[in-house]
C-alpha atoms as a PDB file:
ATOM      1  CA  UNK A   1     -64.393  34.606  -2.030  1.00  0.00           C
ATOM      2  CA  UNK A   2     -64.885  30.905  -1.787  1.00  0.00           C
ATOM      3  CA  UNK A   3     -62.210  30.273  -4.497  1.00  0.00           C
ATOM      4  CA  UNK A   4     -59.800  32.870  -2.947  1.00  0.00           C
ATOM      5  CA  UNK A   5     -59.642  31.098  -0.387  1.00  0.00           C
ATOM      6  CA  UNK A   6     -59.114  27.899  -1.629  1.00  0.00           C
ATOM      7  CA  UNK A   7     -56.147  28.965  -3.694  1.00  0.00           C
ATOM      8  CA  UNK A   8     -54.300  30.636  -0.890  1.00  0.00           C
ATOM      9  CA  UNK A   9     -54.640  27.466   1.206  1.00  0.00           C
ATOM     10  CA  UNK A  10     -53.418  25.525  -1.986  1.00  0.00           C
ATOM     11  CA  UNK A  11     -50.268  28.077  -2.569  1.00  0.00           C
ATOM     12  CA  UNK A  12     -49.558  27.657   1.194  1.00  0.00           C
ATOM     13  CA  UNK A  13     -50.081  24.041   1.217  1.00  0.00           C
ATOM     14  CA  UNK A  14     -47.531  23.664  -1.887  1.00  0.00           C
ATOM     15  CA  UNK A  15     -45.151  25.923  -0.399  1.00  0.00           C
ATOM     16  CA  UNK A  16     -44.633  24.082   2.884  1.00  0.00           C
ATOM     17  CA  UNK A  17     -44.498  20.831   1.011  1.00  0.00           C
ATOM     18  CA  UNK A  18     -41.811  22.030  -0.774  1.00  0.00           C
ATOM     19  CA  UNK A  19     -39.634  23.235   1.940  1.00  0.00           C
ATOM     20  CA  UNK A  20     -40.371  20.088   3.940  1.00  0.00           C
ATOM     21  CA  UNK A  21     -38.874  18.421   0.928  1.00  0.00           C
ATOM     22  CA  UNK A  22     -35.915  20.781   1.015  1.00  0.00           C
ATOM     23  CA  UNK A  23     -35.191  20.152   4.344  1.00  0.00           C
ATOM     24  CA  UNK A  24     -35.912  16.144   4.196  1.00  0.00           C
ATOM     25  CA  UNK A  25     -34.088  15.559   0.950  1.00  0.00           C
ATOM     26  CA  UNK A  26     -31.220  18.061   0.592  1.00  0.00           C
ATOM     27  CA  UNK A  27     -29.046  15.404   2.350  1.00  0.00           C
ATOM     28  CA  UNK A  28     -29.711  12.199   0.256  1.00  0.00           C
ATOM     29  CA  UNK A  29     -29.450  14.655  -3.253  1.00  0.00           C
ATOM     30  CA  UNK A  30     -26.124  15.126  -5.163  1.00  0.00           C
ATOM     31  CA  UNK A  31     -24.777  18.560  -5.320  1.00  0.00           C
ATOM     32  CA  UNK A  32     -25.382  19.952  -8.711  1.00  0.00           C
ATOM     33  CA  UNK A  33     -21.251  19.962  -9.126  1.00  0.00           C
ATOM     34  CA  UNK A  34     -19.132  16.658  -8.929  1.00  0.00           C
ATOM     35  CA  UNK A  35     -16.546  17.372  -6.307  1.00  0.00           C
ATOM     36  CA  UNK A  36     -12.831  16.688  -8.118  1.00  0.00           C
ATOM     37  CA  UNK A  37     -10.258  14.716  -6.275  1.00  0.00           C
ATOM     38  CA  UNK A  38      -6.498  15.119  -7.622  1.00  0.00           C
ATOM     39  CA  UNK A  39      -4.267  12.232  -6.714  1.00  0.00           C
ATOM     40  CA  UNK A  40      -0.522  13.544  -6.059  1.00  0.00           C
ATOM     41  CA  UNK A  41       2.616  11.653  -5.042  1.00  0.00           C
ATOM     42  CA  UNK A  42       5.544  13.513  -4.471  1.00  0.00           C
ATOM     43  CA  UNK A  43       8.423  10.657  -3.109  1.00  0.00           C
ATOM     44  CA  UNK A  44      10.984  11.639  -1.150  1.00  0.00           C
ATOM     45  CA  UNK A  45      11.036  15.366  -3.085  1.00  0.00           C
ATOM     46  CA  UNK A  46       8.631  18.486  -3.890  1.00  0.00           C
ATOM     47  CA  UNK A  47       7.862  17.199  -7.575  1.00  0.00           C
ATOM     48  CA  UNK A  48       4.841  14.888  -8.593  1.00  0.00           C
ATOM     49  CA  UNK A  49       5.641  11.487  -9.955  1.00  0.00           C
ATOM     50  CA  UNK A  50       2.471   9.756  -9.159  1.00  0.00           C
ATOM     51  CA  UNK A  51       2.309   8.318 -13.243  1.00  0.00           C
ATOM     52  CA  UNK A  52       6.077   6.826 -12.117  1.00  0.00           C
ATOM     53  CA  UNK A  53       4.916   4.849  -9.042  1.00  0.00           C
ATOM     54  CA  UNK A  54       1.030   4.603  -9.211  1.00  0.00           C
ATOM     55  CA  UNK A  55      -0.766   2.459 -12.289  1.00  0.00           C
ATOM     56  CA  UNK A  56      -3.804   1.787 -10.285  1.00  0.00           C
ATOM     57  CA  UNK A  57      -6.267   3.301  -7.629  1.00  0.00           C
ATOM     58  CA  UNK A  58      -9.010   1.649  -5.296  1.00  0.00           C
ATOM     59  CA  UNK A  59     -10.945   4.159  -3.736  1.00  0.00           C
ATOM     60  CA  UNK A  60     -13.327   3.965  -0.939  1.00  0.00           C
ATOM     61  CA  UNK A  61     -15.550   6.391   0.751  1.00  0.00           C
ATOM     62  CA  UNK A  62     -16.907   6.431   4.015  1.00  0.00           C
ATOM     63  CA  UNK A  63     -19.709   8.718   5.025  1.00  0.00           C
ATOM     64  CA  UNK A  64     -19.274   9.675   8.997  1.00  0.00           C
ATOM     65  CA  UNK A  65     -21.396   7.107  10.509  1.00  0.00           C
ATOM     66  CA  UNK A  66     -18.756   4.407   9.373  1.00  0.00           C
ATOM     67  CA  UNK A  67     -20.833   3.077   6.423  1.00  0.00           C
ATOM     68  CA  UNK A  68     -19.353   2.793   2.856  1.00  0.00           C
ATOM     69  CA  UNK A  69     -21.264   4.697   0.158  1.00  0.00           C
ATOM     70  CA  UNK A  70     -19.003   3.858  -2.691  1.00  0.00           C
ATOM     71  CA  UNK A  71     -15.887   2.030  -3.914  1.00  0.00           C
ATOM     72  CA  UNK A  72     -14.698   2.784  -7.457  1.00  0.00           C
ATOM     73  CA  UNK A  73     -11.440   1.325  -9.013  1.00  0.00           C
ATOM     74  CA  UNK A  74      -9.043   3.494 -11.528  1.00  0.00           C
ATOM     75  CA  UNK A  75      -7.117   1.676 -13.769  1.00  0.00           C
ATOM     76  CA  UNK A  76      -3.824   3.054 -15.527  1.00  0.00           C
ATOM     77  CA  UNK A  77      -5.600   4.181 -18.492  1.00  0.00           C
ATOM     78  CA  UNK A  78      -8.382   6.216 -16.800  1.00  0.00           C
ATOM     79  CA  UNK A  79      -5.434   7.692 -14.544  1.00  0.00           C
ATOM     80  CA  UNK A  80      -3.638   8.506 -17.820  1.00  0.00           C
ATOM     81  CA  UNK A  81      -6.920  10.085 -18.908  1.00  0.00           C
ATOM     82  CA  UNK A  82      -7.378  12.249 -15.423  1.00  0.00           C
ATOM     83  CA  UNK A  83      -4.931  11.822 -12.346  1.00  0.00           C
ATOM     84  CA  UNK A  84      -7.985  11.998  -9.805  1.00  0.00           C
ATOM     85  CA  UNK A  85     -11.952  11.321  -9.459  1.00  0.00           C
ATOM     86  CA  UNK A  86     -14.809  13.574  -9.911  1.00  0.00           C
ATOM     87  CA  UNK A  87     -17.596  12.720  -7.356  1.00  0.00           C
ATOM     88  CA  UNK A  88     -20.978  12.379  -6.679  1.00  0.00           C
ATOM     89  CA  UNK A  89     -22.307  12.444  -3.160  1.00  0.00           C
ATOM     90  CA  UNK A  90     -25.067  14.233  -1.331  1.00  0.00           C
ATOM     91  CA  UNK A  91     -24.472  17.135   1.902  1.00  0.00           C
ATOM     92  CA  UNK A  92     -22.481  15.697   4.357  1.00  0.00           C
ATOM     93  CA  UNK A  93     -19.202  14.667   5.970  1.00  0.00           C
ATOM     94  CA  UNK A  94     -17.318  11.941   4.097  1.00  0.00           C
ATOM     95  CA  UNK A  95     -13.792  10.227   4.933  1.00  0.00           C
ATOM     96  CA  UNK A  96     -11.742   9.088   1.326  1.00  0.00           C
ATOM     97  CA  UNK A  97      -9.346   5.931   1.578  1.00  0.00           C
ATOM     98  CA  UNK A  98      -7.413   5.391  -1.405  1.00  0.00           C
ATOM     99  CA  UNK A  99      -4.848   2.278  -1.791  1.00  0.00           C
ATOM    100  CA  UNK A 100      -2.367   2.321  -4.871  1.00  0.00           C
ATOM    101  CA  UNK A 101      -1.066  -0.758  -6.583  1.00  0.00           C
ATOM    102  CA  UNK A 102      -3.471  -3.383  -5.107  1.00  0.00           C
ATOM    103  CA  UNK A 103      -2.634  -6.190  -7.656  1.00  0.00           C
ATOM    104  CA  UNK A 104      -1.902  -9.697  -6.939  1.00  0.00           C
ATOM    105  CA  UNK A 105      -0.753  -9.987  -3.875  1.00  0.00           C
ATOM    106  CA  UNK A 106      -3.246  -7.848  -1.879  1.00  0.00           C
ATOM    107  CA  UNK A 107      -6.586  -8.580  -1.268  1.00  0.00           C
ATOM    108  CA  UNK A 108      -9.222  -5.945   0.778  1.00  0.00           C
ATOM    109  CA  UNK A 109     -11.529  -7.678   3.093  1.00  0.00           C
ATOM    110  CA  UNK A 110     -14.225  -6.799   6.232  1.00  0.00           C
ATOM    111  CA  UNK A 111     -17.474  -5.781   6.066  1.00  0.00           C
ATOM    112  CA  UNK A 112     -19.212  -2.557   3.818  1.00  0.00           C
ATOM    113  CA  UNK A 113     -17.705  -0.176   6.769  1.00  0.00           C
ATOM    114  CA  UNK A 114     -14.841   1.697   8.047  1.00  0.00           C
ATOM    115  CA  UNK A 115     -13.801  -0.263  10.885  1.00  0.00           C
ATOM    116  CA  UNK A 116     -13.185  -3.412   9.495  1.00  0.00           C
ATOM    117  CA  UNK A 117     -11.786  -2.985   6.495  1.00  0.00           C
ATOM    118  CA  UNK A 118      -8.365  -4.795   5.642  1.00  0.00           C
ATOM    119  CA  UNK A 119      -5.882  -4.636   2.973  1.00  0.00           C
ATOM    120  CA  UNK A 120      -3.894  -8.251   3.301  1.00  0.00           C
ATOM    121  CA  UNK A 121      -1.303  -9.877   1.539  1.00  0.00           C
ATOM    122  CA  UNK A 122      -3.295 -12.705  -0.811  1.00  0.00           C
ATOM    123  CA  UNK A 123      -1.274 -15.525   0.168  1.00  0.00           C
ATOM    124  CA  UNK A 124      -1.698 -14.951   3.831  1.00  0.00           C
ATOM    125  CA  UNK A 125      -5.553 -15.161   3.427  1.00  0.00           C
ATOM    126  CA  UNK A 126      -5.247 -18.423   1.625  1.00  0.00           C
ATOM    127  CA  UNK A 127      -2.752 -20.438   4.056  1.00  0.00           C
ATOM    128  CA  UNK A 128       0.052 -20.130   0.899  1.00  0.00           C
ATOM    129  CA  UNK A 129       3.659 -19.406   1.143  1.00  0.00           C
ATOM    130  CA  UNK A 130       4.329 -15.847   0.938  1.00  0.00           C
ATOM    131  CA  UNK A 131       6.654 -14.527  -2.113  1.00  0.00           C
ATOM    132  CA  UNK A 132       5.955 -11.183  -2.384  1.00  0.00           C
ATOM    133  CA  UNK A 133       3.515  -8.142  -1.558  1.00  0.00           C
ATOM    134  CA  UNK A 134       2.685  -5.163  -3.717  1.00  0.00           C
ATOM    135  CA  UNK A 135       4.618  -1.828  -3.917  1.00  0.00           C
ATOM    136  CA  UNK A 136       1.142  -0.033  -2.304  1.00  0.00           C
ATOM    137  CA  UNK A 137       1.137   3.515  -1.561  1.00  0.00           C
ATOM    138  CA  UNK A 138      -2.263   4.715   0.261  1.00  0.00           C
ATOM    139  CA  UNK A 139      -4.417   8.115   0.698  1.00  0.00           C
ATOM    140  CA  UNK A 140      -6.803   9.663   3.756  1.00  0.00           C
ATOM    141  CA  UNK A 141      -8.592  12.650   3.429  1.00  0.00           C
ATOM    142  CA  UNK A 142     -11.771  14.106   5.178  1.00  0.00           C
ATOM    143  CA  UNK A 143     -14.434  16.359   3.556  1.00  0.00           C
ATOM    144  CA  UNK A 144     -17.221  18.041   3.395  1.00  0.00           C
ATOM    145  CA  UNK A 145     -19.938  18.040   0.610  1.00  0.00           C
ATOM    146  CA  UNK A 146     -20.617  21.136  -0.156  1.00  0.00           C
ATOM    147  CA  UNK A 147     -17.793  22.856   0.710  1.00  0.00           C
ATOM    148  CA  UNK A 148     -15.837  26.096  -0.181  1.00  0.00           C
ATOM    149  CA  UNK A 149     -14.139  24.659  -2.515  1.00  0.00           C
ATOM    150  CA  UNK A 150     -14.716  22.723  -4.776  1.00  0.00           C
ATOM    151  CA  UNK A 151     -11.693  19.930  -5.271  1.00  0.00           C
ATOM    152  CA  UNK A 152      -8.692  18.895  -2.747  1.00  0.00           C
ATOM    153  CA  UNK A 153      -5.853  17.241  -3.457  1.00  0.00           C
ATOM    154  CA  UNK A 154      -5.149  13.438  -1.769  1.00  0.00           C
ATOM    155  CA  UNK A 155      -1.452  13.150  -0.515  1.00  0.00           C
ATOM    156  CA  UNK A 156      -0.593   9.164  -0.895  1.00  0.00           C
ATOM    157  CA  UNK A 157       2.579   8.000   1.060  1.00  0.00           C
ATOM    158  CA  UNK A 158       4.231   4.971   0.800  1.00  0.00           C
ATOM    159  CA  UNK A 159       2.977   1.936   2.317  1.00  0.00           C
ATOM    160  CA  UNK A 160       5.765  -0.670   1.475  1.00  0.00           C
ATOM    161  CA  UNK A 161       9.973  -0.818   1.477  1.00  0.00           C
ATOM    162  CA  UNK A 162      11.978  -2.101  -1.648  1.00  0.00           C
ATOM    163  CA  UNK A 163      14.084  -5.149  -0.398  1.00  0.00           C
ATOM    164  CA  UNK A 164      17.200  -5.815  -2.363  1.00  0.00           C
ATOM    165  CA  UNK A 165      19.350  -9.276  -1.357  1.00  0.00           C
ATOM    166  CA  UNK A 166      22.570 -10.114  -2.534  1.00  0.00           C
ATOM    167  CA  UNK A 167      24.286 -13.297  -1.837  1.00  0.00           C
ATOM    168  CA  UNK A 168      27.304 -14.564  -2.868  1.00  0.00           C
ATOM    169  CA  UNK A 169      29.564 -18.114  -1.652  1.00  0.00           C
ATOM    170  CA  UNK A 170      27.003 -20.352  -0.884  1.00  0.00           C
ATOM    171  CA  UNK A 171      27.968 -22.906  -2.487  1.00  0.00           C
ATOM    172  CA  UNK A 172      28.525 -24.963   0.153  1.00  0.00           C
ATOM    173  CA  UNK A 173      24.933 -25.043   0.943  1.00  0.00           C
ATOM    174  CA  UNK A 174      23.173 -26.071  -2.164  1.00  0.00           C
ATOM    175  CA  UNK A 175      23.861 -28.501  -4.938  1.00  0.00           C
ATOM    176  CA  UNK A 176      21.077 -27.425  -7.286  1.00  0.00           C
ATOM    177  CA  UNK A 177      19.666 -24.484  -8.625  1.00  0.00           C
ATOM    178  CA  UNK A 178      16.418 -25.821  -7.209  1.00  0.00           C
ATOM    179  CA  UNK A 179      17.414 -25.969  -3.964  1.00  0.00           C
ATOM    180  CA  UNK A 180      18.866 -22.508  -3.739  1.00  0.00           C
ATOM    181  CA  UNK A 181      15.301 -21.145  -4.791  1.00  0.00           C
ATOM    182  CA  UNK A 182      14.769 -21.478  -1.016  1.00  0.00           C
ATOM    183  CA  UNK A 183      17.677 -19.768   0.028  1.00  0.00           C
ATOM    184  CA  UNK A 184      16.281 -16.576   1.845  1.00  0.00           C
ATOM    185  CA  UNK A 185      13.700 -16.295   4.621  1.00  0.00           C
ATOM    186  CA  UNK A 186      12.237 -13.309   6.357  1.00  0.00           C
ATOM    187  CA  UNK A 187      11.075 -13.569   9.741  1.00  0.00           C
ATOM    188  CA  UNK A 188       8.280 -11.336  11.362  1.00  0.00           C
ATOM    189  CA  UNK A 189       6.900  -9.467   8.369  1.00  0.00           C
ATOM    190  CA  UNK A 190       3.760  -7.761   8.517  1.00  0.00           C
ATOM    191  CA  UNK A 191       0.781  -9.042   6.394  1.00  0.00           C
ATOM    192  CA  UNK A 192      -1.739  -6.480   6.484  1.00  0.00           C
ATOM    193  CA  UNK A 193      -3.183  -2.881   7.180  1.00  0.00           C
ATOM    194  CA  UNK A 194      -5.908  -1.388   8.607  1.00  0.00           C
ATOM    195  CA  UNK A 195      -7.819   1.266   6.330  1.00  0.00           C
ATOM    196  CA  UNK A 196      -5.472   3.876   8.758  1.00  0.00           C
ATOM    197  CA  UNK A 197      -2.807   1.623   7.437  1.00  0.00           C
ATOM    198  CA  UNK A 198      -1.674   0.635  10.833  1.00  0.00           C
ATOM    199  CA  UNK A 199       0.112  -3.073  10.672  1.00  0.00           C
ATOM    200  CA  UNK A 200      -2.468  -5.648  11.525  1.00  0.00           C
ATOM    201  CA  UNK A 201      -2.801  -9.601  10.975  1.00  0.00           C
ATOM    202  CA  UNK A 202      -0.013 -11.919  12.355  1.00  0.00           C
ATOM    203  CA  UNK A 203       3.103 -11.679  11.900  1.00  0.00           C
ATOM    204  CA  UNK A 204       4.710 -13.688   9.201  1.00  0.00           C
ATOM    205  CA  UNK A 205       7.602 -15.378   7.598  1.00  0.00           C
ATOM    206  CA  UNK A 206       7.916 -15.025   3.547  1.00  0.00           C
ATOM    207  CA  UNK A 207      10.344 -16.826   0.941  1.00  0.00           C
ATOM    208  CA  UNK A 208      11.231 -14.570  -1.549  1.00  0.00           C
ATOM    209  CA  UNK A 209      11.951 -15.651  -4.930  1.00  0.00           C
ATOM    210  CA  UNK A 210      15.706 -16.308  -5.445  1.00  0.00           C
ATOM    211  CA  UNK A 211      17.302 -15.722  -8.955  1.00  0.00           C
ATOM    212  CA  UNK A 212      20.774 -17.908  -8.645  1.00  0.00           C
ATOM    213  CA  UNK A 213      23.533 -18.363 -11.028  1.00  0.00           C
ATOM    214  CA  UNK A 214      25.668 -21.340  -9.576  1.00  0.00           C
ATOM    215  CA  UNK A 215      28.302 -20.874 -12.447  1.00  0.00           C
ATOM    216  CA  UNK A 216      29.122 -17.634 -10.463  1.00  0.00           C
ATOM    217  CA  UNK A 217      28.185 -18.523  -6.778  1.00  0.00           C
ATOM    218  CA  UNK A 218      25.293 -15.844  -6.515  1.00  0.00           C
ATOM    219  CA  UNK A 219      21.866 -15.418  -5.882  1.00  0.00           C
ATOM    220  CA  UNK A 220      19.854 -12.355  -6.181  1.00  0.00           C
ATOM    221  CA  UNK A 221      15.939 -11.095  -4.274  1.00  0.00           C
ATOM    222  CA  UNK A 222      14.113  -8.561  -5.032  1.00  0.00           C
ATOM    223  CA  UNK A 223      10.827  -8.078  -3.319  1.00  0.00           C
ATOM    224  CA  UNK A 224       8.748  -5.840  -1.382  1.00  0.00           C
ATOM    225  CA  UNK A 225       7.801  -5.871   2.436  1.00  0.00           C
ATOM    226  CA  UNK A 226       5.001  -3.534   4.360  1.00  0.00           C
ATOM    227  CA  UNK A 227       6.067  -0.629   5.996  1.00  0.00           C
ATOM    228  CA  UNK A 228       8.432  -1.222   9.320  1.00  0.00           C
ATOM    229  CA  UNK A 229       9.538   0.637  11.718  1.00  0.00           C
ATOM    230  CA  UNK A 230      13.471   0.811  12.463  1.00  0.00           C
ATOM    231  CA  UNK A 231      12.873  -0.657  15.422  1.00  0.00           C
ATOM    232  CA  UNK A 232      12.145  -4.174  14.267  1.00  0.00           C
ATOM    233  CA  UNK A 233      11.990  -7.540  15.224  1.00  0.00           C
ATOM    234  CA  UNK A 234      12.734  -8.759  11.213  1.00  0.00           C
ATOM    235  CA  UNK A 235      15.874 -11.110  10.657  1.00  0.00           C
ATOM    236  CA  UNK A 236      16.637 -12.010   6.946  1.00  0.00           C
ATOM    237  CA  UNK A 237      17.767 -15.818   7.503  1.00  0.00           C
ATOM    238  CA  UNK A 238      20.366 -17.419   4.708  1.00  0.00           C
ATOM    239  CA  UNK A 239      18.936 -21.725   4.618  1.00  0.00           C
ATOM    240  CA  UNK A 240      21.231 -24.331   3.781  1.00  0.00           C
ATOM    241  CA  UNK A 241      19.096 -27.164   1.655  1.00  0.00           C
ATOM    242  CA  UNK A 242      18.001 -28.704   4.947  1.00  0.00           C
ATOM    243  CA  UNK A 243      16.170 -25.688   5.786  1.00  0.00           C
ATOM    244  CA  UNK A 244      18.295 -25.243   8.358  1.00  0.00           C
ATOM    245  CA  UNK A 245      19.121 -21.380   9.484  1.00  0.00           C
ATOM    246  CA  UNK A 246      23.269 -20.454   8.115  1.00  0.00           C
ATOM    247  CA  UNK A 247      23.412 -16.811   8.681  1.00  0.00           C
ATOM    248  CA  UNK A 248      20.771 -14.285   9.909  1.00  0.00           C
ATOM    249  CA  UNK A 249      21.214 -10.564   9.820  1.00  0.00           C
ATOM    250  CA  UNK A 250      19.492  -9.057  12.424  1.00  0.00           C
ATOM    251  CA  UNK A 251      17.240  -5.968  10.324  1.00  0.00           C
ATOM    252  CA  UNK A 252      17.235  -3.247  13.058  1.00  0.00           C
ATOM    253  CA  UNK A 253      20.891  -3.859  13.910  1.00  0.00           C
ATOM    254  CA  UNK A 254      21.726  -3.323  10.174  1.00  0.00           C
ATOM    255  CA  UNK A 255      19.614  -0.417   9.442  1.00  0.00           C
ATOM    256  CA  UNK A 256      21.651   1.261  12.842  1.00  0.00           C
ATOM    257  CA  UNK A 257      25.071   0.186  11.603  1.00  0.00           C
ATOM    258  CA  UNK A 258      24.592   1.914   8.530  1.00  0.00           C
ATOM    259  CA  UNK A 259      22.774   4.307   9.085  1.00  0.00           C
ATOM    260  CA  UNK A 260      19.247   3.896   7.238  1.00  0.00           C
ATOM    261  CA  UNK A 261      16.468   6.143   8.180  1.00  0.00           C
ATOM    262  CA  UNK A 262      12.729   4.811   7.523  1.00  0.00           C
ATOM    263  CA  UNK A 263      10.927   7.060   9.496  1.00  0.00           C
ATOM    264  CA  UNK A 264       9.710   9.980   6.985  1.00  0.00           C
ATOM    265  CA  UNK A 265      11.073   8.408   3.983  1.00  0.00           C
ATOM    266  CA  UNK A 266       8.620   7.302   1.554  1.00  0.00           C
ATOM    267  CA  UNK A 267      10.893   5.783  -1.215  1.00  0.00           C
ATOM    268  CA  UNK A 268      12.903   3.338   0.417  1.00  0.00           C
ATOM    269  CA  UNK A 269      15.240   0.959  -0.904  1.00  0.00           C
ATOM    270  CA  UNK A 270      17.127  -1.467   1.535  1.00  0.00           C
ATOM    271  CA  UNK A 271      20.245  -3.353   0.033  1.00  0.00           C
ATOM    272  CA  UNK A 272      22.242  -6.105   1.500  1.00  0.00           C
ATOM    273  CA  UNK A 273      25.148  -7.871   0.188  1.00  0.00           C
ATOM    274  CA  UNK A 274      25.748 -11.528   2.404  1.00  0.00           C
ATOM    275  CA  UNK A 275      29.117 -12.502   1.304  1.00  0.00           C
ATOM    276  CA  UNK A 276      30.519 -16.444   2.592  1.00  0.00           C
ATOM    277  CA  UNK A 277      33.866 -17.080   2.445  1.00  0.00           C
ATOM    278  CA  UNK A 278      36.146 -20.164   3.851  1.00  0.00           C
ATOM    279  CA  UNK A 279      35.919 -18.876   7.542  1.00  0.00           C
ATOM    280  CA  UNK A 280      33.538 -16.231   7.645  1.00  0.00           C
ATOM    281  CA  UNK A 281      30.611 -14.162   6.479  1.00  0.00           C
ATOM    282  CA  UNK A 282      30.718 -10.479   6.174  1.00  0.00           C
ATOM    283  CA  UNK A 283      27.182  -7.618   5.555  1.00  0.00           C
ATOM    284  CA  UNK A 284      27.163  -4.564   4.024  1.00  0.00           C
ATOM    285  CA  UNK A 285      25.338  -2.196   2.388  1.00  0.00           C
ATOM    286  CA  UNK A 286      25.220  -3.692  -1.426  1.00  0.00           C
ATOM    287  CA  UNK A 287      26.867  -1.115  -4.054  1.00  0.00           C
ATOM    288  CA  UNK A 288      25.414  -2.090  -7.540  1.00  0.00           C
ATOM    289  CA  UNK A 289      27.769   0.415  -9.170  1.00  0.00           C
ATOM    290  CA  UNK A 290      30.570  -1.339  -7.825  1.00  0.00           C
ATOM    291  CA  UNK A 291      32.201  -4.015 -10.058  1.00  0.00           C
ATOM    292  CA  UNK A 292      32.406  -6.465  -6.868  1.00  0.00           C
ATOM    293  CA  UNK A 293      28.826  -6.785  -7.135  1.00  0.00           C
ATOM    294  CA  UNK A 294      26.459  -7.357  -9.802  1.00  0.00           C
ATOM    295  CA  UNK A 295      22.672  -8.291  -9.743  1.00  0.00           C
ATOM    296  CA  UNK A 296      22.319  -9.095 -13.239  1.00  0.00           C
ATOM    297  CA  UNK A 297      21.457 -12.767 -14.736  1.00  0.00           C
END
């Protein structure tokens, strides 16, 4: 009877240990399943050309007391392999930032949680001149480990605007080639995002670099900017060797004149053709299939 009872008070011993273990445990231990994550960027229209725009992927996960869990970078051949992530990660709640195209000029920063992350522009961080920033597209999504089902999708968005400058009759201005490297300054550009990818960081100006041909009297930017709103305080400045301010073209005035929606748009690209003559300067909206202006060197 003796040993009767000693079994039952073993089988009932072992059975509440392991439902205290269940119950203490289930939240720090994987789900048997990896969760999948497909990445999907559509532009400006219904079809998916994430492989077009999107070579690399630094993704971050948050669980819902702020704290990151994990960070795990995708590189163009692993997104060639599988446009998404399979993951790991115990019961719970979990926010998923994802930043595309974080290359040279960006650089994340802040502490191991949500809050203070930053994405900045590299040269901002380091006191340098600013040339350029990354064509960065980000990602937010919420879940919930385990869930219904058993992938979602992550919608990325733009996070930068294509900059195209045309200038042509400076020659007045510059006697070099050198020289008209400095040609173009932006004022008031944003240098940074918060992992919400609001606009944070000071305000800044950046130098762009010029491509010139002084045989022909042109000069020719390319570059990216973060995301702005049409109502902006940006003016693209033309500089004489000096330094000293020519021309400026006042951004939100342009993008009204012509009529250039940002809000919504993901793919934007803003061109502007500066033309000096002997008495006067004239802007407009640069046509590179017209035979009046050509970018090429």
């Amino acid at each position: 009877m003796s040993n009767h009872k000693n079994i039952g008070i073993y089988i009932a011993s072992l059975l509440l240990l392991l439902s205290s273990c269940i119950k203490e445990d289930r939240d720090n231990c994987p789900v048997d399943t990896p969760h999948e994550l497909l990445f999907i960027y559509t532009g400006n229209g219904e079809n998916d050309i994430f492989r077009s725009k999107i070579s690399r992927v630094n993704l971050y996960v948050f669980d819902w007391e702020d704290s990151l869990t994990d960070s795990i970078f995708y590189d163009e051949e692993s997104l060639g392999s599988f446009q998404g992530a399979y993951l790991n990660l115990p019961y719970g709640e979990y926010r998923i930032i994802c930043w595309g195209n974080v290359n040279g000029y960006s650089e994340i920063t802040g502490e191991n949680n949500y809050s203070s992350k930053r994405l900045y522009q590299s040269d901002y961080l380091d006191g340098g001149t600013i040339r350029n920033f990354d064509s960065l597209y980000y990602s937010s999504l919420n879940i919930t480990i385990p869930s219904g089902n058993r992938s979602d999708t992550l919608f990325f968005k733009s996070a930068h605007i294509r900059m195209e400058i045309f200038v042509e009759g400076f020659d007045a201005f510059f006697d070099t080639k050198a020289d008209a490297t400095g040609l173009i300054e932006i004022t008031n550009a944003y240098v940074g995002y918060d992992f919400e990818m609001n606009a944070t960081g000071e305000k800044s100006d950046i130098y762009p670099v010029t491509i010139t041909d002084l045989s022909e009297d042109i000069a020719f930017a390319e570059f990216n900017l973060l995301r702005f709103g049409e109502d902006n305080d940006i003016f693209i400045n033309i500089l004489d060797s000096d330094g000293e301010v020519r021309f400026s073209v006042n951004l939100k005035e342009f993008l009204d004149d012509n009529g250039i929606e940002i809000e919504g748009v993901n793919e934007i690209v803003i061109p502007i053709y500066i033309r000096f003559d002997d008495v006067s300067v004239s802007v407009s909206v640069a046509d590179w299939n017209s035979n009046d202006v050509k970018p090429v060197f």
